[in-house]
C-alpha atoms as a PDB file:
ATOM      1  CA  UNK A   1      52.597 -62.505  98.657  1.00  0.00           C
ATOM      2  CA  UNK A   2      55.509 -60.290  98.128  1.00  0.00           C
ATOM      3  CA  UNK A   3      59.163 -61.797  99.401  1.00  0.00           C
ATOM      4  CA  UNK A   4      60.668 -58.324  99.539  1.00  0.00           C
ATOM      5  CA  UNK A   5      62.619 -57.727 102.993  1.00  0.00           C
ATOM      6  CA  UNK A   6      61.885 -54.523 104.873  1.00  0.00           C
ATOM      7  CA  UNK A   7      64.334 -53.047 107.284  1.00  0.00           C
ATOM      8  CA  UNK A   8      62.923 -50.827 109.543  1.00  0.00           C
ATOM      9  CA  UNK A   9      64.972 -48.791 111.957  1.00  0.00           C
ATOM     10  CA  UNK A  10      63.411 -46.737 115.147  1.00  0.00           C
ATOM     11  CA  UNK A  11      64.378 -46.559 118.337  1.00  0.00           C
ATOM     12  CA  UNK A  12      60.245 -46.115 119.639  1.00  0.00           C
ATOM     13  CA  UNK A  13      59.171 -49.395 120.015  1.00  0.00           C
ATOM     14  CA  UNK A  14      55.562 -48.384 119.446  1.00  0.00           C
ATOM     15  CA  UNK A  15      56.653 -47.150 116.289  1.00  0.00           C
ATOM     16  CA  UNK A  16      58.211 -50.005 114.965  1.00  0.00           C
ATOM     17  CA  UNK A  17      55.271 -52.152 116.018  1.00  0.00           C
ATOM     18  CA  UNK A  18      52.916 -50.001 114.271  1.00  0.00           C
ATOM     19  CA  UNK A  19      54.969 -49.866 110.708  1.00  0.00           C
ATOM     20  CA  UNK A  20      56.018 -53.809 111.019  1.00  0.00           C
ATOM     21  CA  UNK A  21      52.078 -54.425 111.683  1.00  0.00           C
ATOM     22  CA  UNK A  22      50.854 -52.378 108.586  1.00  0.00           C
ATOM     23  CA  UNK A  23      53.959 -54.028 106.748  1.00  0.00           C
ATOM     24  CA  UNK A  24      53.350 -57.647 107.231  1.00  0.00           C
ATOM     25  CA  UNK A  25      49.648 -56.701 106.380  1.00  0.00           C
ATOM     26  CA  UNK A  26      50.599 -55.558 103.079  1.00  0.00           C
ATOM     27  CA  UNK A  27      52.616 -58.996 102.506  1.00  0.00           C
ATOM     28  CA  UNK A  28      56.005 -57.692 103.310  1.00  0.00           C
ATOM     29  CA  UNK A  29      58.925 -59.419 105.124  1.00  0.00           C
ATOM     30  CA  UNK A  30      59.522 -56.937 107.865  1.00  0.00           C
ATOM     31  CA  UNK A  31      63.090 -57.236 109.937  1.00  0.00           C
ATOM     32  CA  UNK A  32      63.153 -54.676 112.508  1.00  0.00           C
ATOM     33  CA  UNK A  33      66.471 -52.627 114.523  1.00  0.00           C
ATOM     34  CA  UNK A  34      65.706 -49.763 117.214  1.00  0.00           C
ATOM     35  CA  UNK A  35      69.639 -48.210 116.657  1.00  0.00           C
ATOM     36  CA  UNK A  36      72.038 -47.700 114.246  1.00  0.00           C
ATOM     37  CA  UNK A  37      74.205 -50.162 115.088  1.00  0.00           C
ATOM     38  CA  UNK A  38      71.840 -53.266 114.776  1.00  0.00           C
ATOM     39  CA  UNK A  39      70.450 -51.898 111.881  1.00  0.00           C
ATOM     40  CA  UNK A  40      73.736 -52.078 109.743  1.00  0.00           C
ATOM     41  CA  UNK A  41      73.995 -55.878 111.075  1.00  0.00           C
ATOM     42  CA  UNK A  42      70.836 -56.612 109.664  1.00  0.00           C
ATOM     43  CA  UNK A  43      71.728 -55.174 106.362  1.00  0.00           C
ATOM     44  CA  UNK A  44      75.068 -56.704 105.835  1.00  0.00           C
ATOM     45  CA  UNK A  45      73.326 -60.104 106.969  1.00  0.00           C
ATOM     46  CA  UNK A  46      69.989 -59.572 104.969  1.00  0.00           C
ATOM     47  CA  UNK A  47      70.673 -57.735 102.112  1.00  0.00           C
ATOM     48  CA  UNK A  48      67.226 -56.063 102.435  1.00  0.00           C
ATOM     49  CA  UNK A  49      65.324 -54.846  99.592  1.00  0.00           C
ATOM     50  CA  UNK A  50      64.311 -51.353 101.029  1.00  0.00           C
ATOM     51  CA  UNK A  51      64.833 -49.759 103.981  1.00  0.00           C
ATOM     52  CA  UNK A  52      62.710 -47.266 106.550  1.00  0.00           C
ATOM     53  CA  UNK A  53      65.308 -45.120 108.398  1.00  0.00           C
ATOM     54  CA  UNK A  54      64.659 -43.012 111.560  1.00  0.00           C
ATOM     55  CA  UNK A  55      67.232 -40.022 111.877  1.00  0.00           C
ATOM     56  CA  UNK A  56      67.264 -39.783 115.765  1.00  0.00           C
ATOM     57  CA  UNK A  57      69.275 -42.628 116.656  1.00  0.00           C
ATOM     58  CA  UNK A  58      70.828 -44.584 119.399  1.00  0.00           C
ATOM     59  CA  UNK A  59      74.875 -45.577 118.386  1.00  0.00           C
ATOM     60  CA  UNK A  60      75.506 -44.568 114.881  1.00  0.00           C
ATOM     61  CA  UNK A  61      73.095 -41.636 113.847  1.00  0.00           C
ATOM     62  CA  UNK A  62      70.861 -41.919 111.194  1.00  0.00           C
ATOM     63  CA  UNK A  63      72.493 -39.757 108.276  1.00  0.00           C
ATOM     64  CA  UNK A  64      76.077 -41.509 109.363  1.00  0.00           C
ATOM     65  CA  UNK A  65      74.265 -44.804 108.698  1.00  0.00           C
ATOM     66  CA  UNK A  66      72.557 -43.097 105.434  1.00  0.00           C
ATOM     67  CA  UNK A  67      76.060 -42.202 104.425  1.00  0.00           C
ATOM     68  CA  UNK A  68      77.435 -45.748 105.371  1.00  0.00           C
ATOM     69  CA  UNK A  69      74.917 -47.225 103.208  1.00  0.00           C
ATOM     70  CA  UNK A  70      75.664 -45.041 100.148  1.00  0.00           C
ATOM     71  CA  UNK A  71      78.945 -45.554  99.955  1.00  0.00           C
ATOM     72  CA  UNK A  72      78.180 -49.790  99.850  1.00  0.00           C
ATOM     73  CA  UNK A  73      74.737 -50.161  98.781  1.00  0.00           C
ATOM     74  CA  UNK A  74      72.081 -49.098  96.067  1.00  0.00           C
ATOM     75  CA  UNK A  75      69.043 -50.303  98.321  1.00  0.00           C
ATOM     76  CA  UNK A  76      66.289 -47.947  98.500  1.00  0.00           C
ATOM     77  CA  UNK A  77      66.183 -45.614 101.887  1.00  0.00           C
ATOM     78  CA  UNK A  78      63.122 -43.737 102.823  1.00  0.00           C
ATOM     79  CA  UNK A  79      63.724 -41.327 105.510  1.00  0.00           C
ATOM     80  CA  UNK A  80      61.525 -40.465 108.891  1.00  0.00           C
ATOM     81  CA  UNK A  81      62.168 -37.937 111.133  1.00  0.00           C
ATOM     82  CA  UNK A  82      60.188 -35.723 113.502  1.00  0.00           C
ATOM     83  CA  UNK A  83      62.214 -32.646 112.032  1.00  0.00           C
ATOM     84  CA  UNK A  84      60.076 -31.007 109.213  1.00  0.00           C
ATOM     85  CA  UNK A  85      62.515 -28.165 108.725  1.00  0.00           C
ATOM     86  CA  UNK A  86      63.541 -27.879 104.693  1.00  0.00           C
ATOM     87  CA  UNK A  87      66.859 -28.058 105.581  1.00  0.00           C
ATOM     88  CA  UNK A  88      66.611 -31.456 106.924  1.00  0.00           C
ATOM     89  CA  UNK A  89      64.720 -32.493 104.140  1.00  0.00           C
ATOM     90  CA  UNK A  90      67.448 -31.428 101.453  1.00  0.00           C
ATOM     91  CA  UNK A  91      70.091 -32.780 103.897  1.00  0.00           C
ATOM     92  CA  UNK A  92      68.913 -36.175 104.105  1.00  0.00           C
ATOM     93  CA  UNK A  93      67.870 -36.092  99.908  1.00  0.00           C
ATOM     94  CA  UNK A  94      71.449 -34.746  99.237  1.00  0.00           C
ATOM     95  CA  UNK A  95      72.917 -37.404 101.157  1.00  0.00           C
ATOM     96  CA  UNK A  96      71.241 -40.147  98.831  1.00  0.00           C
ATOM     97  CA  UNK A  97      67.691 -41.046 100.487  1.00  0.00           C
ATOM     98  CA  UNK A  98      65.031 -41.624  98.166  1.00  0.00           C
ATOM     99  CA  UNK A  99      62.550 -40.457 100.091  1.00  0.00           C
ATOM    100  CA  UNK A 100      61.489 -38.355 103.655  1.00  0.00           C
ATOM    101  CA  UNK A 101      58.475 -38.983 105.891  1.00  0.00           C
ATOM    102  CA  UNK A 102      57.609 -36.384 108.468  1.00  0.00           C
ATOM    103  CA  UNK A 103      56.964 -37.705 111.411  1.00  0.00           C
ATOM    104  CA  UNK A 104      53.794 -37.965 113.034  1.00  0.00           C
ATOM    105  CA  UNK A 105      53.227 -39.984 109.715  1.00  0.00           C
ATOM    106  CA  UNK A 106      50.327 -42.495 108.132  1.00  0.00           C
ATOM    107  CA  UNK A 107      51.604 -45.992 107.836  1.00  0.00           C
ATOM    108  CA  UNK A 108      49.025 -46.403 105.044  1.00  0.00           C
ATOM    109  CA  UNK A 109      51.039 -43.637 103.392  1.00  0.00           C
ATOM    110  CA  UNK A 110      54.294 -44.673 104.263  1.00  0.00           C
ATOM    111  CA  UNK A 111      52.997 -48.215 102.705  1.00  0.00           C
ATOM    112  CA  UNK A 112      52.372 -46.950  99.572  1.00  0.00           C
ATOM    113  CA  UNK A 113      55.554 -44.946  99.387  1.00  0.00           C
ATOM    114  CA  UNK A 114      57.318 -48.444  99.875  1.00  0.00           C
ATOM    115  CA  UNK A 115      55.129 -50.260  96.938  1.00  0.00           C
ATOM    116  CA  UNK A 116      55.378 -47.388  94.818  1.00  0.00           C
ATOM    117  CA  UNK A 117      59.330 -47.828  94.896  1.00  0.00           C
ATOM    118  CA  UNK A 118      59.078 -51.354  93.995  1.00  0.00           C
ATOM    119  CA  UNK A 119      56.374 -50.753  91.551  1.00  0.00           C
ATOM    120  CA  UNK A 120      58.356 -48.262  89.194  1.00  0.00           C
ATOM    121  CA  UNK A 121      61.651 -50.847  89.554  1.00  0.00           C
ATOM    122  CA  UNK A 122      59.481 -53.748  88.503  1.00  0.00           C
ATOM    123  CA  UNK A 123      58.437 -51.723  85.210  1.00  0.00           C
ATOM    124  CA  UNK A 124      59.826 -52.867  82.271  1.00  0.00           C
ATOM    125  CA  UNK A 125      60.510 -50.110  79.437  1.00  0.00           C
ATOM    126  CA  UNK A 126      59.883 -50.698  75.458  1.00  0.00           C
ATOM    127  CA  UNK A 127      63.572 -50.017  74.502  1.00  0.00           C
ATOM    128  CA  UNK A 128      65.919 -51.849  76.834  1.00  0.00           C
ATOM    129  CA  UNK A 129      68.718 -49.439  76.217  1.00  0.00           C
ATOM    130  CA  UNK A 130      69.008 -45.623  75.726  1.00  0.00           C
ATOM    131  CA  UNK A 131      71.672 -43.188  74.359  1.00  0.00           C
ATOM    132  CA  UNK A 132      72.149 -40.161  74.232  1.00  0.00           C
ATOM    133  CA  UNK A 133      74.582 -36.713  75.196  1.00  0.00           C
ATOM    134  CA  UNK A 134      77.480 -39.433  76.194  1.00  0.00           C
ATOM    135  CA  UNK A 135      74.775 -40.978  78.781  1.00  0.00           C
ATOM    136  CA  UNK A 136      73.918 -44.613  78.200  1.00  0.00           C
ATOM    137  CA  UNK A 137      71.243 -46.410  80.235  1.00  0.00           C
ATOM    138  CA  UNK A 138      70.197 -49.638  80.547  1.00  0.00           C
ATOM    139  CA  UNK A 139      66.548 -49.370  81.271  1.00  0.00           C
ATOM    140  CA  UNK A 140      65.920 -53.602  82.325  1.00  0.00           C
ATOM    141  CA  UNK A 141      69.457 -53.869  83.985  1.00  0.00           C
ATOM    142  CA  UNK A 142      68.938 -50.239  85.716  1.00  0.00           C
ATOM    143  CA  UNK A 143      72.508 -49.394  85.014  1.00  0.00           C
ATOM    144  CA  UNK A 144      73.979 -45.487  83.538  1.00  0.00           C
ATOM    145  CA  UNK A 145      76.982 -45.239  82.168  1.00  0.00           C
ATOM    146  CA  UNK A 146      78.240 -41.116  81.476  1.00  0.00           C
ATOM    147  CA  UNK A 147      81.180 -40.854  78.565  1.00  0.00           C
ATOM    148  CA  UNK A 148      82.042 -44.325  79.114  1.00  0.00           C
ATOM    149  CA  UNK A 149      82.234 -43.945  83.067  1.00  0.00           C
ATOM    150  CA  UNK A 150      79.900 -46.152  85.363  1.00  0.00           C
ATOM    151  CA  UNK A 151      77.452 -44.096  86.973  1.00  0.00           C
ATOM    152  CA  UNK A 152      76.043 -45.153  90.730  1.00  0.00           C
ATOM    153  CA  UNK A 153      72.635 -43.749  91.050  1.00  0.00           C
ATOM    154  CA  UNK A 154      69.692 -43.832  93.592  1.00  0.00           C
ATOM    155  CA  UNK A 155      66.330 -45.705  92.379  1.00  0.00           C
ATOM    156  CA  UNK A 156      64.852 -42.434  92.647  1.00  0.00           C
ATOM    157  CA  UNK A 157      67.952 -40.559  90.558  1.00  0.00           C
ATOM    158  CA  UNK A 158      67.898 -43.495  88.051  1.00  0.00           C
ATOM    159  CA  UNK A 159      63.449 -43.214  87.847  1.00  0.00           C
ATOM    160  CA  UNK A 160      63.807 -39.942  86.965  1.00  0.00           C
ATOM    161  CA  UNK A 161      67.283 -39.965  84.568  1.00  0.00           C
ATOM    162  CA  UNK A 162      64.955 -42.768  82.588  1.00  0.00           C
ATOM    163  CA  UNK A 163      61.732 -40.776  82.423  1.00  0.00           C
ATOM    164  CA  UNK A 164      63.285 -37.640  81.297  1.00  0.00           C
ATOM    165  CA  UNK A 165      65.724 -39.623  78.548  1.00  0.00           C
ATOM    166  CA  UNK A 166      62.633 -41.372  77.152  1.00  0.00           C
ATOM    167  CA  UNK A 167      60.654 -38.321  75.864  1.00  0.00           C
ATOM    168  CA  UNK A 168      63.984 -35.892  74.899  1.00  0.00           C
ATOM    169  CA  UNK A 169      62.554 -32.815  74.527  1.00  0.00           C
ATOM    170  CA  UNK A 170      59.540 -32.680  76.439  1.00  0.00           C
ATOM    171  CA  UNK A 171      58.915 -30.610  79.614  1.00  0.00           C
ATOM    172  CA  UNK A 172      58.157 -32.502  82.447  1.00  0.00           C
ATOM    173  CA  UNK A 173      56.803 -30.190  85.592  1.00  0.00           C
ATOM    174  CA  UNK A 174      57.716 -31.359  89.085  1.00  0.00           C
ATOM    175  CA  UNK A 175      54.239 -32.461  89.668  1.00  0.00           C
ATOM    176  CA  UNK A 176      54.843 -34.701  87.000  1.00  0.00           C
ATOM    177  CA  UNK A 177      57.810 -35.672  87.741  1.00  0.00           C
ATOM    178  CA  UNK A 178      56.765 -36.728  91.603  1.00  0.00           C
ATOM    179  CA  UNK A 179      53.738 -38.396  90.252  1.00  0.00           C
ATOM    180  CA  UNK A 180      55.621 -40.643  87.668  1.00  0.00           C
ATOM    181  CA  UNK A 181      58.858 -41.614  89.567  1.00  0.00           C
ATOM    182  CA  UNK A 182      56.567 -41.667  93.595  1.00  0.00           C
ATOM    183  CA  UNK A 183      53.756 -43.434  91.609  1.00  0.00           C
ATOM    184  CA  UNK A 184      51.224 -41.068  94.026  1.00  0.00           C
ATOM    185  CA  UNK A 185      48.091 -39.490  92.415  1.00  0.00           C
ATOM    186  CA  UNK A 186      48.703 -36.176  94.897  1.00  0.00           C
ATOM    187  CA  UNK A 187      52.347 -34.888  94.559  1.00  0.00           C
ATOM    188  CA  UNK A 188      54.198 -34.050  97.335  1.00  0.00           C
ATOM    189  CA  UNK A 189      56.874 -31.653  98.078  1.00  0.00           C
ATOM    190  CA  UNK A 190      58.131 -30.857  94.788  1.00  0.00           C
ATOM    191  CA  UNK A 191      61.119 -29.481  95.754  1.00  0.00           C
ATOM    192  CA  UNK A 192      61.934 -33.052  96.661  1.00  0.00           C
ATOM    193  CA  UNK A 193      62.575 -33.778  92.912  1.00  0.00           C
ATOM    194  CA  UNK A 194      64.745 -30.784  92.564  1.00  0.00           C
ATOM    195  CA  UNK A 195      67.399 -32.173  95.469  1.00  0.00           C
ATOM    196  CA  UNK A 196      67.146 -35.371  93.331  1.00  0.00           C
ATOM    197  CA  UNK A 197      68.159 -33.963  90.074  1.00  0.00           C
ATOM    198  CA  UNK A 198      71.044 -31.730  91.601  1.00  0.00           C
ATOM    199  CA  UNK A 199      72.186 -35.209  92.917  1.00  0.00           C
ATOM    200  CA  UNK A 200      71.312 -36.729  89.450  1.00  0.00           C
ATOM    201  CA  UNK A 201      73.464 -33.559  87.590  1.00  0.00           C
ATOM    202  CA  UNK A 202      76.088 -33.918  89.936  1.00  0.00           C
ATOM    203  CA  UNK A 203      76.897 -37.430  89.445  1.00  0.00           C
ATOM    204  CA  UNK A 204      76.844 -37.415  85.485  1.00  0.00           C
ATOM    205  CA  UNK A 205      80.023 -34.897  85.336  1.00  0.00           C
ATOM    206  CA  UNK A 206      80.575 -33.617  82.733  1.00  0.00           C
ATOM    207  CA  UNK A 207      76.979 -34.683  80.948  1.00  0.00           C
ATOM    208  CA  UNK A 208      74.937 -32.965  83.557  1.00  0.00           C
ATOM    209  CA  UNK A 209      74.124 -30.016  80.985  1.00  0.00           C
ATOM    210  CA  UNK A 210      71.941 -33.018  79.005  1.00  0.00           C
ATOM    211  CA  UNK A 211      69.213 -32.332  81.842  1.00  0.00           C
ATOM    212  CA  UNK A 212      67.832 -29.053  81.419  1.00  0.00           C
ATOM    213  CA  UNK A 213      66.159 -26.923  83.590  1.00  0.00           C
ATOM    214  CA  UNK A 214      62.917 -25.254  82.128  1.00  0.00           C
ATOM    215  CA  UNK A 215      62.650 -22.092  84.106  1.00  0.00           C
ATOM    216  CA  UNK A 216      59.135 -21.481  85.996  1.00  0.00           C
ATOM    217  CA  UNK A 217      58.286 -25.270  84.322  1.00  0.00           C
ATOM    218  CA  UNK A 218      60.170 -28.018  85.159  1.00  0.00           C
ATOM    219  CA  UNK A 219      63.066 -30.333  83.283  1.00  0.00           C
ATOM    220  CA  UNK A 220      63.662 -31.855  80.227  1.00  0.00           C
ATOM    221  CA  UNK A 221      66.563 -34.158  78.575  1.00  0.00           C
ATOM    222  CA  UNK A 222      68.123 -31.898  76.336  1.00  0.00           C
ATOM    223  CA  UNK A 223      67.019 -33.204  72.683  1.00  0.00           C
ATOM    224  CA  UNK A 224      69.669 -34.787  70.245  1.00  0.00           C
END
């Protein structure tokens, strides 16, 4: 049994049941909040190790709570919404979620979004530390540092920093990319990974030219 803590937020009380069901099935701790307000009690109280994140919500909305969270916490956010437009989408990704479920959605998929997240943070890399273009990274304490300058990254921005600094050089498509950092066998929305490494190129400064962008291909960490 896992002892990671779930919050998830909705304010359809069908929906909650239905993800907290699947959830607890899959040997999660599930805490549940159906508005925005609850739902940044529970993670001030709780701490929770992930959290599932309606947009359409009662009291605060959910990209104010998003943006609440980002500016406090690291914790994983995955994103549902009945809105499928891209621009909601890149929204929500720009603002710092890790993820973004469509809504009417699979809870089996959803579930294996959620273990896929914790999957690639439990991985343990053969060189703890990496260096390179001013950008250090600390692959077992999941920390980045850029020209001597902490660096506060996503779990998806820091999957995906890691991956591309441990083969400098190589070409990574966006397939790739959203198969290695998701852990899914079919990729999704690949434009999804290019949100994340605007977000990722953003936050490095002034190192941001050390990930490359491979036109028609995909990205690669610029080689020593």
């Amino acid at each position: 049994m896992t002892s990671h803590t779930i919050l998830v937020v909705d304010d359809e009380p069908a929906i909650l049941a239905l993800v907290e069901h699947r959830l607890v099935h899959e040997g999660f701790r599930v805490i549940t909040a159906a508005d925005g307000g609850a739902a940044w009690d529970s993670i001030v109280k709780e701490q929770p190790d992930l959290i599932v994140l309606d947009l359409m919500l009662p009291g605060i909305p959910g990209l104010e709570l998003l943006r609440q969270i980002r500016a406090h916490y690291s914790i994983p956010v995955i994103l549902l919404s009945a809105r499928k437009e891209e621009v909601d989408r890149i929204v929500g990704l720009e603002m710092g979620a890790d993820d973004y479920v469509t809504k009417p959605f699979s809870v089996r998929e959803l579930a294996a979004r959620i273990k896929a997240v914790f999957r690639r943070q439990n991985i343990r890399m053969v060189a703890p530390e990496l260096s390179m273009h001013g950008i250090s990274i600390n692959l077992e304490q999941r920390w980045v540092a850029a020209n001597g300058r902490t660096v506060n990254l996503t779990a998806t921005e820091f999957e995906i920093l890691a991956l591309l600094a441990q083969h400098p050089g190589r070409v990574y498509s966006r397939d790739e990319i959203f198969r290695h950092v998701w852990g899914l066998e079919v990729a999704g929305d690949t434009r999804t990974v290019n949100v994340h490494v605007k977000n990722l190129r953003t936050k490095l400064l002034d190192a941001q030219d050390a990930v490359e962008t491979v036109r028609g291909v995909g990205y690669r960490m610029r080689p020593q």
